[in-house]
PDB file of N, CA and C in Angstrom:
ATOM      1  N   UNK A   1      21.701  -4.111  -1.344  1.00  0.00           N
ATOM      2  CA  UNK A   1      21.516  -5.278  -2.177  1.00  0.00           C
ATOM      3  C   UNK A   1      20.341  -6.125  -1.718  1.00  0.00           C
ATOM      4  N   UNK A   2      19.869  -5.971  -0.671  1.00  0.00           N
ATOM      5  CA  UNK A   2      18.861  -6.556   0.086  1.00  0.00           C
ATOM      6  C   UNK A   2      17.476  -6.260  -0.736  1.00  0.00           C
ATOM      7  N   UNK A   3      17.056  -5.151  -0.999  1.00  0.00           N
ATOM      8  CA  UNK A   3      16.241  -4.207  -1.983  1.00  0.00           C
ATOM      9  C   UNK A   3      16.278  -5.217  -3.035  1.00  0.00           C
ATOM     10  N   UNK A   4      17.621  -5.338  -3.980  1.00  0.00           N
ATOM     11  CA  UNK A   4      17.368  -5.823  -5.283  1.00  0.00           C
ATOM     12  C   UNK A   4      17.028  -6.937  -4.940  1.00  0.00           C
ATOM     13  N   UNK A   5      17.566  -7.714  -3.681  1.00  0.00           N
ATOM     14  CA  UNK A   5      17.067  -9.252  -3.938  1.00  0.00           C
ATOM     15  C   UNK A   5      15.590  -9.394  -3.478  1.00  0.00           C
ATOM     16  N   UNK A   6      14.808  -8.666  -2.712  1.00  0.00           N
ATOM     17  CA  UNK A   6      13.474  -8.889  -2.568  1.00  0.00           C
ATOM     18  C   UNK A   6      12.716  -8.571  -3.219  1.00  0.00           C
ATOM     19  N   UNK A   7      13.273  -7.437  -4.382  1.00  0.00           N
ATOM     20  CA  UNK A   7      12.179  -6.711  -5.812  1.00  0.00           C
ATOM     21  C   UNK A   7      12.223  -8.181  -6.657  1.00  0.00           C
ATOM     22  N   UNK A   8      13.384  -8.865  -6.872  1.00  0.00           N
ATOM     23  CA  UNK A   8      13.584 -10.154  -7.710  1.00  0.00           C
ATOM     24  C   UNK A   8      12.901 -10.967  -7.032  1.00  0.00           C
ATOM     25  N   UNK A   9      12.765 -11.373  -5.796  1.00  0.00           N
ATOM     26  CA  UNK A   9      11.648 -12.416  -5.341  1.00  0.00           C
ATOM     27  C   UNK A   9      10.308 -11.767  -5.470  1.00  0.00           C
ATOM     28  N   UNK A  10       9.903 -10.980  -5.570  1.00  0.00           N
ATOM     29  CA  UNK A  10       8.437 -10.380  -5.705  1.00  0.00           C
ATOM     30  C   UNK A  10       8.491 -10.642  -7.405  1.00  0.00           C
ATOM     31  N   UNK A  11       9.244 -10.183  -8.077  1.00  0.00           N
ATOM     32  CA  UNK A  11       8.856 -10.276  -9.528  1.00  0.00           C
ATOM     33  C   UNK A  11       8.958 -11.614  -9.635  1.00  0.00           C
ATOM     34  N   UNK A  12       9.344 -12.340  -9.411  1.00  0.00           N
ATOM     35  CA  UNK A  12       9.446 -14.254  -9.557  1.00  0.00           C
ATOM     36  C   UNK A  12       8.348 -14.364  -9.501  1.00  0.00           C
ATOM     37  N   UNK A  13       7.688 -14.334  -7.595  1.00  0.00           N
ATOM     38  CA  UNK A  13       6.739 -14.558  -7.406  1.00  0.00           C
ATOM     39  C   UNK A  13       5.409 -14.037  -8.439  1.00  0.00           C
ATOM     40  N   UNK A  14       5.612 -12.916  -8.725  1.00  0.00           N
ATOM     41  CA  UNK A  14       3.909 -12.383  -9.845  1.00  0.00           C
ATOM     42  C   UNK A  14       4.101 -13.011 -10.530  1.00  0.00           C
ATOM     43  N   UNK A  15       5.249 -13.463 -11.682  1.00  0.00           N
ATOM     44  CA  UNK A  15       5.731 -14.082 -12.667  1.00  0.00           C
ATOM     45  C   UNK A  15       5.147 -15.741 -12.999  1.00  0.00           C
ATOM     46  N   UNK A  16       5.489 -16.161 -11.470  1.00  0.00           N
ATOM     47  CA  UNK A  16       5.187 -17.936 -11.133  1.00  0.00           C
ATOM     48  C   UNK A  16       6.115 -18.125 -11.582  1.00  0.00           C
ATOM     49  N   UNK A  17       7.661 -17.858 -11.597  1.00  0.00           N
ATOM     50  CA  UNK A  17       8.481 -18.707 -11.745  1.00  0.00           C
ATOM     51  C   UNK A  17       9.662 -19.346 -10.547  1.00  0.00           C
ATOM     52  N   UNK A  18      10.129 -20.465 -11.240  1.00  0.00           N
ATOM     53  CA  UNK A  18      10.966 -20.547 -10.260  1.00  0.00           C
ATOM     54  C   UNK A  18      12.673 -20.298 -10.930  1.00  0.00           C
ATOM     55  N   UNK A  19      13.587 -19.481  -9.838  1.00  0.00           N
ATOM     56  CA  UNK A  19      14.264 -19.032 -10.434  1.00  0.00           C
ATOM     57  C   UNK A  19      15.583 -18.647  -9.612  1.00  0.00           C
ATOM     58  N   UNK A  20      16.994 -19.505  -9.926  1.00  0.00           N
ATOM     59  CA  UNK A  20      17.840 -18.799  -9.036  1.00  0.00           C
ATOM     60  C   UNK A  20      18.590 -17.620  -9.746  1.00  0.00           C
ATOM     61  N   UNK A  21      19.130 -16.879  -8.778  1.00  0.00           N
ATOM     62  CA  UNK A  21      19.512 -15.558  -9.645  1.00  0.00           C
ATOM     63  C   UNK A  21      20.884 -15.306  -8.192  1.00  0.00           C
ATOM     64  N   UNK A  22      21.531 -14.243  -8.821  1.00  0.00           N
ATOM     65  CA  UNK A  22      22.773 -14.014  -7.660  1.00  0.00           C
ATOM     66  C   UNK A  22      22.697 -12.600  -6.959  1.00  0.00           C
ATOM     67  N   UNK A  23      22.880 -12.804  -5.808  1.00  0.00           N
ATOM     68  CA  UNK A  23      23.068 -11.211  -4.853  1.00  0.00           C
ATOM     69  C   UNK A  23      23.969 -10.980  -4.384  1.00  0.00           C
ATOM     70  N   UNK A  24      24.646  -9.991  -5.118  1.00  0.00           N
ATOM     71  CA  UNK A  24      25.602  -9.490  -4.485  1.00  0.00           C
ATOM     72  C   UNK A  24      26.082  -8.523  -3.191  1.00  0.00           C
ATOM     73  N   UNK A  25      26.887  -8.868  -2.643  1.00  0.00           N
ATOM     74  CA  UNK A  25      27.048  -8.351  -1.198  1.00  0.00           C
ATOM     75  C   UNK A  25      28.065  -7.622  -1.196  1.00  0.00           C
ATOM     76  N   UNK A  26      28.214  -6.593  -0.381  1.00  0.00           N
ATOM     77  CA  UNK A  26      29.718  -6.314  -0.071  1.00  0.00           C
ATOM     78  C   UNK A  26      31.079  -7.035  -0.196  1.00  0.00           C
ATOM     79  N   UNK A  27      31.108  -8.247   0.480  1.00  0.00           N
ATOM     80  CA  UNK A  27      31.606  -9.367   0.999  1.00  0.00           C
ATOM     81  C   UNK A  27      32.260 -10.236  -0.626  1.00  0.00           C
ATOM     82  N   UNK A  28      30.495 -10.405  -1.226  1.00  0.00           N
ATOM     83  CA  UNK A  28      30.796 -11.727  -1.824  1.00  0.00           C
ATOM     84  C   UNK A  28      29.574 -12.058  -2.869  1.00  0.00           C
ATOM     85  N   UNK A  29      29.796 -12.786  -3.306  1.00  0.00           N
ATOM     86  CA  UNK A  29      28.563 -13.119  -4.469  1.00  0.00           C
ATOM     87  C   UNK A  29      28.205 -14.394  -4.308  1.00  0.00           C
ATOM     88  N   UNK A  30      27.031 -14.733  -4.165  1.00  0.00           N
ATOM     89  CA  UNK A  30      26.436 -15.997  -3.835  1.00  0.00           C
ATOM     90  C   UNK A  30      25.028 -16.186  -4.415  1.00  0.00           C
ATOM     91  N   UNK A  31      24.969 -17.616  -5.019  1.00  0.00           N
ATOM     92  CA  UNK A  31      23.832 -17.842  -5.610  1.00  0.00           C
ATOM     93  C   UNK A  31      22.456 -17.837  -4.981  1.00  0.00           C
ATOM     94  N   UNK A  32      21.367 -17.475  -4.889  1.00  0.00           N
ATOM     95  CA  UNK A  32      19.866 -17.827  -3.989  1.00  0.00           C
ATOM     96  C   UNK A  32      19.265 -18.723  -5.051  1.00  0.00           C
ATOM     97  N   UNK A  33      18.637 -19.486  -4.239  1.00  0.00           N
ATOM     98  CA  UNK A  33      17.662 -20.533  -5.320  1.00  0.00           C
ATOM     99  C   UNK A  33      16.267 -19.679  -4.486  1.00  0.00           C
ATOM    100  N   UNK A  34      15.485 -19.991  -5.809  1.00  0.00           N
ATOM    101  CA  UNK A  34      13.568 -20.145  -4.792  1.00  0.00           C
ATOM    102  C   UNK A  34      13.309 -20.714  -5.687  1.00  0.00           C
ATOM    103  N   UNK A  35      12.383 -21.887  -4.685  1.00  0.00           N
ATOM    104  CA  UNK A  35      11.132 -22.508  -5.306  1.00  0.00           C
ATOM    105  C   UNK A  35       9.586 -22.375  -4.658  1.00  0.00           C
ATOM    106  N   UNK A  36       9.342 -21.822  -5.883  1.00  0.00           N
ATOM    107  CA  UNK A  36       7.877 -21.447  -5.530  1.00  0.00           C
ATOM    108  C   UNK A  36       6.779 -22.594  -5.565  1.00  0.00           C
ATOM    109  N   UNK A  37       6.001 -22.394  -4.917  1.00  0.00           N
ATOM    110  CA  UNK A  37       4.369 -23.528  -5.212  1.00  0.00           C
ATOM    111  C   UNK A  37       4.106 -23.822  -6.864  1.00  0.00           C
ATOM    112  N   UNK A  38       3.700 -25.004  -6.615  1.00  0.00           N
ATOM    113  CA  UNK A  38       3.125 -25.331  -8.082  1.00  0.00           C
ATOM    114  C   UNK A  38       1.851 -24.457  -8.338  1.00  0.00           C
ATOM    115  N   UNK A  39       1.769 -24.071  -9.660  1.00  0.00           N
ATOM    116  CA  UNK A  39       0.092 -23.358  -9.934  1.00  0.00           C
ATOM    117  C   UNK A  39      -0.928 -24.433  -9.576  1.00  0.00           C
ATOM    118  N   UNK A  40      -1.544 -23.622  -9.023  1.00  0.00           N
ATOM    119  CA  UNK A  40      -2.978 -24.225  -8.742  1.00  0.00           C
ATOM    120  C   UNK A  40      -4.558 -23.895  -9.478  1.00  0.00           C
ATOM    121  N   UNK A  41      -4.258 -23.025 -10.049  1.00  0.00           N
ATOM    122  CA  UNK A  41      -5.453 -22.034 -11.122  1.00  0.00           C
ATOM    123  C   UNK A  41      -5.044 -22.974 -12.386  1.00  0.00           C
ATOM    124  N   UNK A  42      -6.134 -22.856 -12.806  1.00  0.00           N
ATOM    125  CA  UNK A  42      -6.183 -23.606 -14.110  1.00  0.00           C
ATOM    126  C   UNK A  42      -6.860 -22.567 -15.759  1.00  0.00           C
ATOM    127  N   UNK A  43      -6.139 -22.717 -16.737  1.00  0.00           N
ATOM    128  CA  UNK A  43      -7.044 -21.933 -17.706  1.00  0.00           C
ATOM    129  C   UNK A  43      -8.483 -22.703 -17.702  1.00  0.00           C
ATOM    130  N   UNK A  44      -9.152 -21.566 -18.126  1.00  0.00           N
ATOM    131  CA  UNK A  44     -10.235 -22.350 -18.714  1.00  0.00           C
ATOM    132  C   UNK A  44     -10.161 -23.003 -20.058  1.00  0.00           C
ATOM    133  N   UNK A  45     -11.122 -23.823 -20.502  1.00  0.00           N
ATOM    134  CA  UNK A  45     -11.209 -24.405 -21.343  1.00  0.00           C
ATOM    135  C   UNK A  45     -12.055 -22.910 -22.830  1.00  0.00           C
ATOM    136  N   UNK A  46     -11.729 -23.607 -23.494  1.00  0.00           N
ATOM    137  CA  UNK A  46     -11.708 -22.538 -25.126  1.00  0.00           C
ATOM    138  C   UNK A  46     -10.540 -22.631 -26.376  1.00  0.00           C
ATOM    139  N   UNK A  47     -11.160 -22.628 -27.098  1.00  0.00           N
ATOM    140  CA  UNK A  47     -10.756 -22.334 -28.721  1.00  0.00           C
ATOM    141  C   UNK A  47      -8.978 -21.984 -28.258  1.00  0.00           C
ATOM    142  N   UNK A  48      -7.928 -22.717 -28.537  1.00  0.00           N
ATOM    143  CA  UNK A  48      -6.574 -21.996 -28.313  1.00  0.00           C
ATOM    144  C   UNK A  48      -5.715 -22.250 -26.505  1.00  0.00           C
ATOM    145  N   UNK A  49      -6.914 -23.039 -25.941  1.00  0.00           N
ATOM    146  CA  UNK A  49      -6.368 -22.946 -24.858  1.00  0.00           C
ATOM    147  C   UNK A  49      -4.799 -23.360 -24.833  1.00  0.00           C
ATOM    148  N   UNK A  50      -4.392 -24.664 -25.514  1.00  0.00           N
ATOM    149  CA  UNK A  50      -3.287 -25.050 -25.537  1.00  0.00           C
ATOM    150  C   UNK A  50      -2.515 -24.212 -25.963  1.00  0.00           C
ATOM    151  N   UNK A  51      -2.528 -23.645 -26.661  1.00  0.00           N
ATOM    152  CA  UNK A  51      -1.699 -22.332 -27.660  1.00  0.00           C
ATOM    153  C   UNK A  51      -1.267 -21.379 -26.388  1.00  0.00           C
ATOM    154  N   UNK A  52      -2.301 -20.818 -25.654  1.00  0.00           N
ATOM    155  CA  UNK A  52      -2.260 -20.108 -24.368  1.00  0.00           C
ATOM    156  C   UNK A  52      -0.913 -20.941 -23.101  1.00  0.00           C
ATOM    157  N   UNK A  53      -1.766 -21.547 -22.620  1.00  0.00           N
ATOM    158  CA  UNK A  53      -1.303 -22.439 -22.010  1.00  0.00           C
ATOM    159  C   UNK A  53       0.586 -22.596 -22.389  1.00  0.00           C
ATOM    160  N   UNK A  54       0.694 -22.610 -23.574  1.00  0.00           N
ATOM    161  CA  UNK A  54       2.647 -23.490 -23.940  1.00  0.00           C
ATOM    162  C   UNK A  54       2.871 -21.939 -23.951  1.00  0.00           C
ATOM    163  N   UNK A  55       2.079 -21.036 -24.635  1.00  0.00           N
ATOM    164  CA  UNK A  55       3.522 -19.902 -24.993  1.00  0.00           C
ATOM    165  C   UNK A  55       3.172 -18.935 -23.342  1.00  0.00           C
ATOM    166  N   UNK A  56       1.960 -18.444 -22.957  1.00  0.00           N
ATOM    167  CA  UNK A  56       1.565 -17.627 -22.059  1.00  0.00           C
ATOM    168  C   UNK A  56       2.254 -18.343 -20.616  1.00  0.00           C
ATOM    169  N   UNK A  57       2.182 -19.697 -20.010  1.00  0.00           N
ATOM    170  CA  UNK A  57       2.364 -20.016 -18.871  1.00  0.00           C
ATOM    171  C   UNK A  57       3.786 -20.166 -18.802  1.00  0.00           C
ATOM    172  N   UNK A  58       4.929 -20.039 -19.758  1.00  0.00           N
ATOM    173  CA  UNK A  58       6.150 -20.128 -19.626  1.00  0.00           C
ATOM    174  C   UNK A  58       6.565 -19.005 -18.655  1.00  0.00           C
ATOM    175  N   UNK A  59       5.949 -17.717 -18.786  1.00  0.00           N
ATOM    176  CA  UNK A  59       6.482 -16.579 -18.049  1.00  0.00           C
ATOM    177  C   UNK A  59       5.162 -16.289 -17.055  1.00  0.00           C
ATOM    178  N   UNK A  60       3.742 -16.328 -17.062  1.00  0.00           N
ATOM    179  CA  UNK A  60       3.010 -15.717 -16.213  1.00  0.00           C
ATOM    180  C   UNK A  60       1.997 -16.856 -15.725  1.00  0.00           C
ATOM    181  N   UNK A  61       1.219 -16.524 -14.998  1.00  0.00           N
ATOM    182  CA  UNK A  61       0.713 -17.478 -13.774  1.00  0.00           C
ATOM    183  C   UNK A  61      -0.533 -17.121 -14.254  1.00  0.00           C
ATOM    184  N   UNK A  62      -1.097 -18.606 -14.602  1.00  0.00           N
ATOM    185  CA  UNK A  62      -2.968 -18.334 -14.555  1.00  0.00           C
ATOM    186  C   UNK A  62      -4.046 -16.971 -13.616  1.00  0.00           C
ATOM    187  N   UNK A  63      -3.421 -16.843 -12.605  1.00  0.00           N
ATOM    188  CA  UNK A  63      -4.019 -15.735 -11.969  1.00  0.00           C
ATOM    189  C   UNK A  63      -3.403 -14.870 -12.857  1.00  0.00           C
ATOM    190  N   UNK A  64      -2.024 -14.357 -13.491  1.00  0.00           N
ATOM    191  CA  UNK A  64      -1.626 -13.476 -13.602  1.00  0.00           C
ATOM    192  C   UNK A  64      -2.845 -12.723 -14.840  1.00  0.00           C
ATOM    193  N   UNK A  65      -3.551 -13.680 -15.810  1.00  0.00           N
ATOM    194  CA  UNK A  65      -3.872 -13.524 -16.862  1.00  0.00           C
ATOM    195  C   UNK A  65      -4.859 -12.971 -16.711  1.00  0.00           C
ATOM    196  N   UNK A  66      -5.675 -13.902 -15.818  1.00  0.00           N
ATOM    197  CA  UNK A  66      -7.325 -13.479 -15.001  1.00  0.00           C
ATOM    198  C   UNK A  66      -7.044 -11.830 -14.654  1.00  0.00           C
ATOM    199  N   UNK A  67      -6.105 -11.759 -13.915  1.00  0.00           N
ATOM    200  CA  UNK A  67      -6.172 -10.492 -13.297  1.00  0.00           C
ATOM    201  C   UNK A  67      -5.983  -9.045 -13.878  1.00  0.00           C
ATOM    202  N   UNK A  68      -5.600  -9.610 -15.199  1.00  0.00           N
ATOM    203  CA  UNK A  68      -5.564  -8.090 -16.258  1.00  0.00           C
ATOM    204  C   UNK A  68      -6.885  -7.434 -16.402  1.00  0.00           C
ATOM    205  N   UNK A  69      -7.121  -6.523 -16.794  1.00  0.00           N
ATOM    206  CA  UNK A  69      -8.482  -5.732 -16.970  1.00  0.00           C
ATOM    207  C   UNK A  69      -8.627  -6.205 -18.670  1.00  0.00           C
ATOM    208  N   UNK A  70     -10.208  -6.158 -18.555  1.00  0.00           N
ATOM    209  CA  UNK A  70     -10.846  -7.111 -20.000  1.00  0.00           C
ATOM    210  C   UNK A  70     -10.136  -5.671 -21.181  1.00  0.00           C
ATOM    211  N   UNK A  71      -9.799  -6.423 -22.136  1.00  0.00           N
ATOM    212  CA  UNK A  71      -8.963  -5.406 -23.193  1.00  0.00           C
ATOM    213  C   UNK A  71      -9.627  -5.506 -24.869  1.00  0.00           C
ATOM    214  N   UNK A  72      -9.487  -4.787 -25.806  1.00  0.00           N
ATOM    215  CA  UNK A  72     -10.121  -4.939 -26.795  1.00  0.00           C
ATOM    216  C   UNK A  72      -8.919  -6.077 -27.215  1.00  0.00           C
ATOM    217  N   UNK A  73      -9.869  -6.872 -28.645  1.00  0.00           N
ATOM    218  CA  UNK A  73      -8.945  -7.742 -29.219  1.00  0.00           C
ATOM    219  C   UNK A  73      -7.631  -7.051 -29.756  1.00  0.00           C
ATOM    220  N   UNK A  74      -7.639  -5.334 -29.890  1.00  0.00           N
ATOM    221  CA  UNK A  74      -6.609  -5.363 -31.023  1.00  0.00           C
ATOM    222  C   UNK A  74      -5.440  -4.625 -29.751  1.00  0.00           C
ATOM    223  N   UNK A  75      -6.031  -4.714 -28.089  1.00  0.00           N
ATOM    224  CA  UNK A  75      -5.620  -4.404 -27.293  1.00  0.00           C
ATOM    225  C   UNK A  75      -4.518  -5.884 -26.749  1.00  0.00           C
ATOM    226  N   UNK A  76      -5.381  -6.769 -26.827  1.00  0.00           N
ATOM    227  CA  UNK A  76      -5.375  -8.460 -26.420  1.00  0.00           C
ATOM    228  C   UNK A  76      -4.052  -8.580 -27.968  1.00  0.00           C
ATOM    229  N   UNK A  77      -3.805  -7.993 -29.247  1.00  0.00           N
ATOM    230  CA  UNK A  77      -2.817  -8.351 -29.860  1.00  0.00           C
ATOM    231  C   UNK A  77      -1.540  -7.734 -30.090  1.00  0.00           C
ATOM    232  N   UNK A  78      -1.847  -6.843 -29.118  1.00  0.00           N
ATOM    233  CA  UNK A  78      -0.710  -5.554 -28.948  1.00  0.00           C
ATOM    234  C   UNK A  78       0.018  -6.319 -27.685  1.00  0.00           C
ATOM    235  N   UNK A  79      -0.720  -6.903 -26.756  1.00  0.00           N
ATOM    236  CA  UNK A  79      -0.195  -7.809 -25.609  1.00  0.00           C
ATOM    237  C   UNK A  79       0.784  -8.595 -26.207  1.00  0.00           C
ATOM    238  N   UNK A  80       0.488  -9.585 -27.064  1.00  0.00           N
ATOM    239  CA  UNK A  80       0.841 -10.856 -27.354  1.00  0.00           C
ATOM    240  C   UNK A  80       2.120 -10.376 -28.218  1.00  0.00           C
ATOM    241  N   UNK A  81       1.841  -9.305 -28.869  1.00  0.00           N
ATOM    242  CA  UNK A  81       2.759  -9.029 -29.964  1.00  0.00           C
ATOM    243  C   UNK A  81       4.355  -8.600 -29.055  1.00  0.00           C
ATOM    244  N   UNK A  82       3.717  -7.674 -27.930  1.00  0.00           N
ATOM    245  CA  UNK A  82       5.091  -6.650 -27.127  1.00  0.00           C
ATOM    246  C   UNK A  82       5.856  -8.194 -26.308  1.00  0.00           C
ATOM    247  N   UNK A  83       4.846  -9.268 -26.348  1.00  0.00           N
ATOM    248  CA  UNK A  83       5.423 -10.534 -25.449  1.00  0.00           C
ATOM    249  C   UNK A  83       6.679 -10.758 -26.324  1.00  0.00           C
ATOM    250  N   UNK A  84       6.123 -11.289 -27.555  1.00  0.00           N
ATOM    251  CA  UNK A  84       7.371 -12.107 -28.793  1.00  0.00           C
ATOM    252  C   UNK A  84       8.206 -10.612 -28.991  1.00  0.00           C
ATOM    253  N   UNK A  85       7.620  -9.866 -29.244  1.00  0.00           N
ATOM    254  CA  UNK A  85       8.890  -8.767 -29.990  1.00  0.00           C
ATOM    255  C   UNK A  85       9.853  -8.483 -28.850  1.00  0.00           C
ATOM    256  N   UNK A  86       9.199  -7.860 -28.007  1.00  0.00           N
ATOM    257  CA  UNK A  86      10.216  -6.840 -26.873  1.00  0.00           C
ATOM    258  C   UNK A  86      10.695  -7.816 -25.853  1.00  0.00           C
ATOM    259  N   UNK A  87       9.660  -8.689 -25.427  1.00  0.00           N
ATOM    260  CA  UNK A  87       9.962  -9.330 -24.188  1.00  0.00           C
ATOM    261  C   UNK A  87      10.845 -10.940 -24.551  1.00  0.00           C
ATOM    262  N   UNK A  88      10.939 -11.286 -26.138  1.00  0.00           N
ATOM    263  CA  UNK A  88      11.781 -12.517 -26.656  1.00  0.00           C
ATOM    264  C   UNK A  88      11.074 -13.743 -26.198  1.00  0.00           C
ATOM    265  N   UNK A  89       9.385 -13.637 -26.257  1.00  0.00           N
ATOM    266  CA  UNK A  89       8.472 -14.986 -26.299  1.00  0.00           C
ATOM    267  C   UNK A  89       9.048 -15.781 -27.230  1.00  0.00           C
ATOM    268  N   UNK A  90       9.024 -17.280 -26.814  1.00  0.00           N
ATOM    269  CA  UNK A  90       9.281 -17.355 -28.537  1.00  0.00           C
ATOM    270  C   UNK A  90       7.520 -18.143 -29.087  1.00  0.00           C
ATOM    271  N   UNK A  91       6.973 -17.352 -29.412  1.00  0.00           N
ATOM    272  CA  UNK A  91       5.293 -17.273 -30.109  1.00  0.00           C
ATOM    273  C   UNK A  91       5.700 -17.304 -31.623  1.00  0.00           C
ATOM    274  N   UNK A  92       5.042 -18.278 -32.118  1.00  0.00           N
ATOM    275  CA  UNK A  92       5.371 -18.384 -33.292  1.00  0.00           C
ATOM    276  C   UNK A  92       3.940 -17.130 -34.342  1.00  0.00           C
ATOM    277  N   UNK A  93       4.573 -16.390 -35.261  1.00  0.00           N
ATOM    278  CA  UNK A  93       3.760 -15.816 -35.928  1.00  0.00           C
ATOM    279  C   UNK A  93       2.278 -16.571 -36.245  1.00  0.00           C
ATOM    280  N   UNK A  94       2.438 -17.395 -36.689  1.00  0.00           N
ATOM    281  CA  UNK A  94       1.366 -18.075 -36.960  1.00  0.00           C
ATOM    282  C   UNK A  94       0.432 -18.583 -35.583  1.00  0.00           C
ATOM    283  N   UNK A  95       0.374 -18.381 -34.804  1.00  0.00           N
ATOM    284  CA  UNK A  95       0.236 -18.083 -33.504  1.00  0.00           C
ATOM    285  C   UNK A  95      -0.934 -17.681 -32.535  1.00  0.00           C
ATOM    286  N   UNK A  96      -0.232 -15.947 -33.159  1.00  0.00           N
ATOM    287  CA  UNK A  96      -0.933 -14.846 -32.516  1.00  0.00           C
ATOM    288  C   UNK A  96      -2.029 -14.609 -32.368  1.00  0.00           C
ATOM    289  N   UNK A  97      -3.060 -14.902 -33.630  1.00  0.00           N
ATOM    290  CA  UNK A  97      -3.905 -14.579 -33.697  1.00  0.00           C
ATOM    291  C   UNK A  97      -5.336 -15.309 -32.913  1.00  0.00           C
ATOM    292  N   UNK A  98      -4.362 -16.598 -32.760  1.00  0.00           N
ATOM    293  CA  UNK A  98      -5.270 -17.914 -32.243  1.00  0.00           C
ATOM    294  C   UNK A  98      -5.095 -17.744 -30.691  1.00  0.00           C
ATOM    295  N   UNK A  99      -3.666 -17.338 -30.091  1.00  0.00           N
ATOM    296  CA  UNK A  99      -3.803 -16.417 -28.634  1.00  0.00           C
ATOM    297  C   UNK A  99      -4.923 -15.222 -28.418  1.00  0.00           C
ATOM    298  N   UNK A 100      -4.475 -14.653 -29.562  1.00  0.00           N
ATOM    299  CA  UNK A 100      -5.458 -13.539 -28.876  1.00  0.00           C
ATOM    300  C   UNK A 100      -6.877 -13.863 -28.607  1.00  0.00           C
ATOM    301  N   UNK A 101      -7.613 -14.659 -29.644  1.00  0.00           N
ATOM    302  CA  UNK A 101      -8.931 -15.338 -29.898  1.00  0.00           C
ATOM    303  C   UNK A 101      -8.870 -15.956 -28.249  1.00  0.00           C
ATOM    304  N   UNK A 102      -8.477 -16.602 -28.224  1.00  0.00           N
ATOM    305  CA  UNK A 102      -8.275 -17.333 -26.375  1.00  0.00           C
ATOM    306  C   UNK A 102      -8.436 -16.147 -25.543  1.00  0.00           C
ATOM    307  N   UNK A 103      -7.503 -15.486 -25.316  1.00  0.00           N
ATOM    308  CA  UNK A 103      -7.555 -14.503 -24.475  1.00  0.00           C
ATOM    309  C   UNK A 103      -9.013 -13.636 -24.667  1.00  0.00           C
ATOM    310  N   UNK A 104      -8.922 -13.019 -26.099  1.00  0.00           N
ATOM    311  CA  UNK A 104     -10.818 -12.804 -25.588  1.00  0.00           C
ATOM    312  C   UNK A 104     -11.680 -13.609 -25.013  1.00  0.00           C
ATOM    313  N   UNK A 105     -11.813 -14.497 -25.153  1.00  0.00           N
ATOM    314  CA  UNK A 105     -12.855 -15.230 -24.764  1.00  0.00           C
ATOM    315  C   UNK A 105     -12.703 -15.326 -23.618  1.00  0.00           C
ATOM    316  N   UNK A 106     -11.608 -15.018 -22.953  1.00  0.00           N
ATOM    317  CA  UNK A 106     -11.424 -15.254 -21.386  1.00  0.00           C
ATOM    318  C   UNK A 106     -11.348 -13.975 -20.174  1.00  0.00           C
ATOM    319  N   UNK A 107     -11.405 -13.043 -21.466  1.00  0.00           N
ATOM    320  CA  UNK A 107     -11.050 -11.660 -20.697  1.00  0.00           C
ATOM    321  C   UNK A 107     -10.928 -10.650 -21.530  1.00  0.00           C
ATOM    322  N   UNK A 108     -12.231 -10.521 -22.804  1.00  0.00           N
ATOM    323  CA  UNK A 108     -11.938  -9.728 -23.607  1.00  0.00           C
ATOM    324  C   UNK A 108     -13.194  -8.642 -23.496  1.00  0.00           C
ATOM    325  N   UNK A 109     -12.586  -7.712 -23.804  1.00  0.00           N
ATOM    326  CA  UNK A 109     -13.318  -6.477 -23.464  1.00  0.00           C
ATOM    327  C   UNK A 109     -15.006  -6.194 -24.204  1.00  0.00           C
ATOM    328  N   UNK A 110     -15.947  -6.576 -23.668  1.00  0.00           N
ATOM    329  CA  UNK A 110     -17.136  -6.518 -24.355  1.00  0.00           C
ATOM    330  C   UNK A 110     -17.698  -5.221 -24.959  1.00  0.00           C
TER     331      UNK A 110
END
């Protein structure tokens, strides 16, 4: 159980969130809290940043975004799309398109 609870603090940590979750033991079940550092990376400024910023920083960390490899736009809307569909963003349709526009400009595949 040691395993699951340090794969869950590593995924927190890439994530930037803060997050208690429970580990179970042989013994017993007990809650862990972590609190992680405040972000310190900042988006850049561009067309949508705010849009970025409310739906993107709920789950991932300004580095996290930087650190993707530059993607085509219809690569950059396949992202955004698997976020709201599969992963339960809540990104409003009307949205998407103004994320993705952000995200190119910040890391879009030339």
């Amino acid at each position: 159980m040691k395993t699951y609870a340090n794969a869950l603090s590593l995924l927190a940590g890439i994530a930037g969130l803060s997050i208690a979750f429970q580990v179970a033991t042989a013994q017993n079940l007990s809650e862990v809290s972590i609190d992680l550092p405040e972000e310190t990376a900042q988006l850049k400024p561009g067309p949508g940043l705010e849009l970025a910023r409310d739906n993107c920083m709920t789950c991932h960390s300004v580095d996290y975004i930087y650190m993707q490899p530059p993607l085509s736009q219809e690569q950059w809307k396949g992202e955004v799309v698997k976020m709201k569909k599969a992963m339960g963003a809540p990104i409003a349709d009307s949205d998407i398109d103004a994320i993705v526009q952000y995200l190119m400009s910040q890391n879009g595949k030339k």
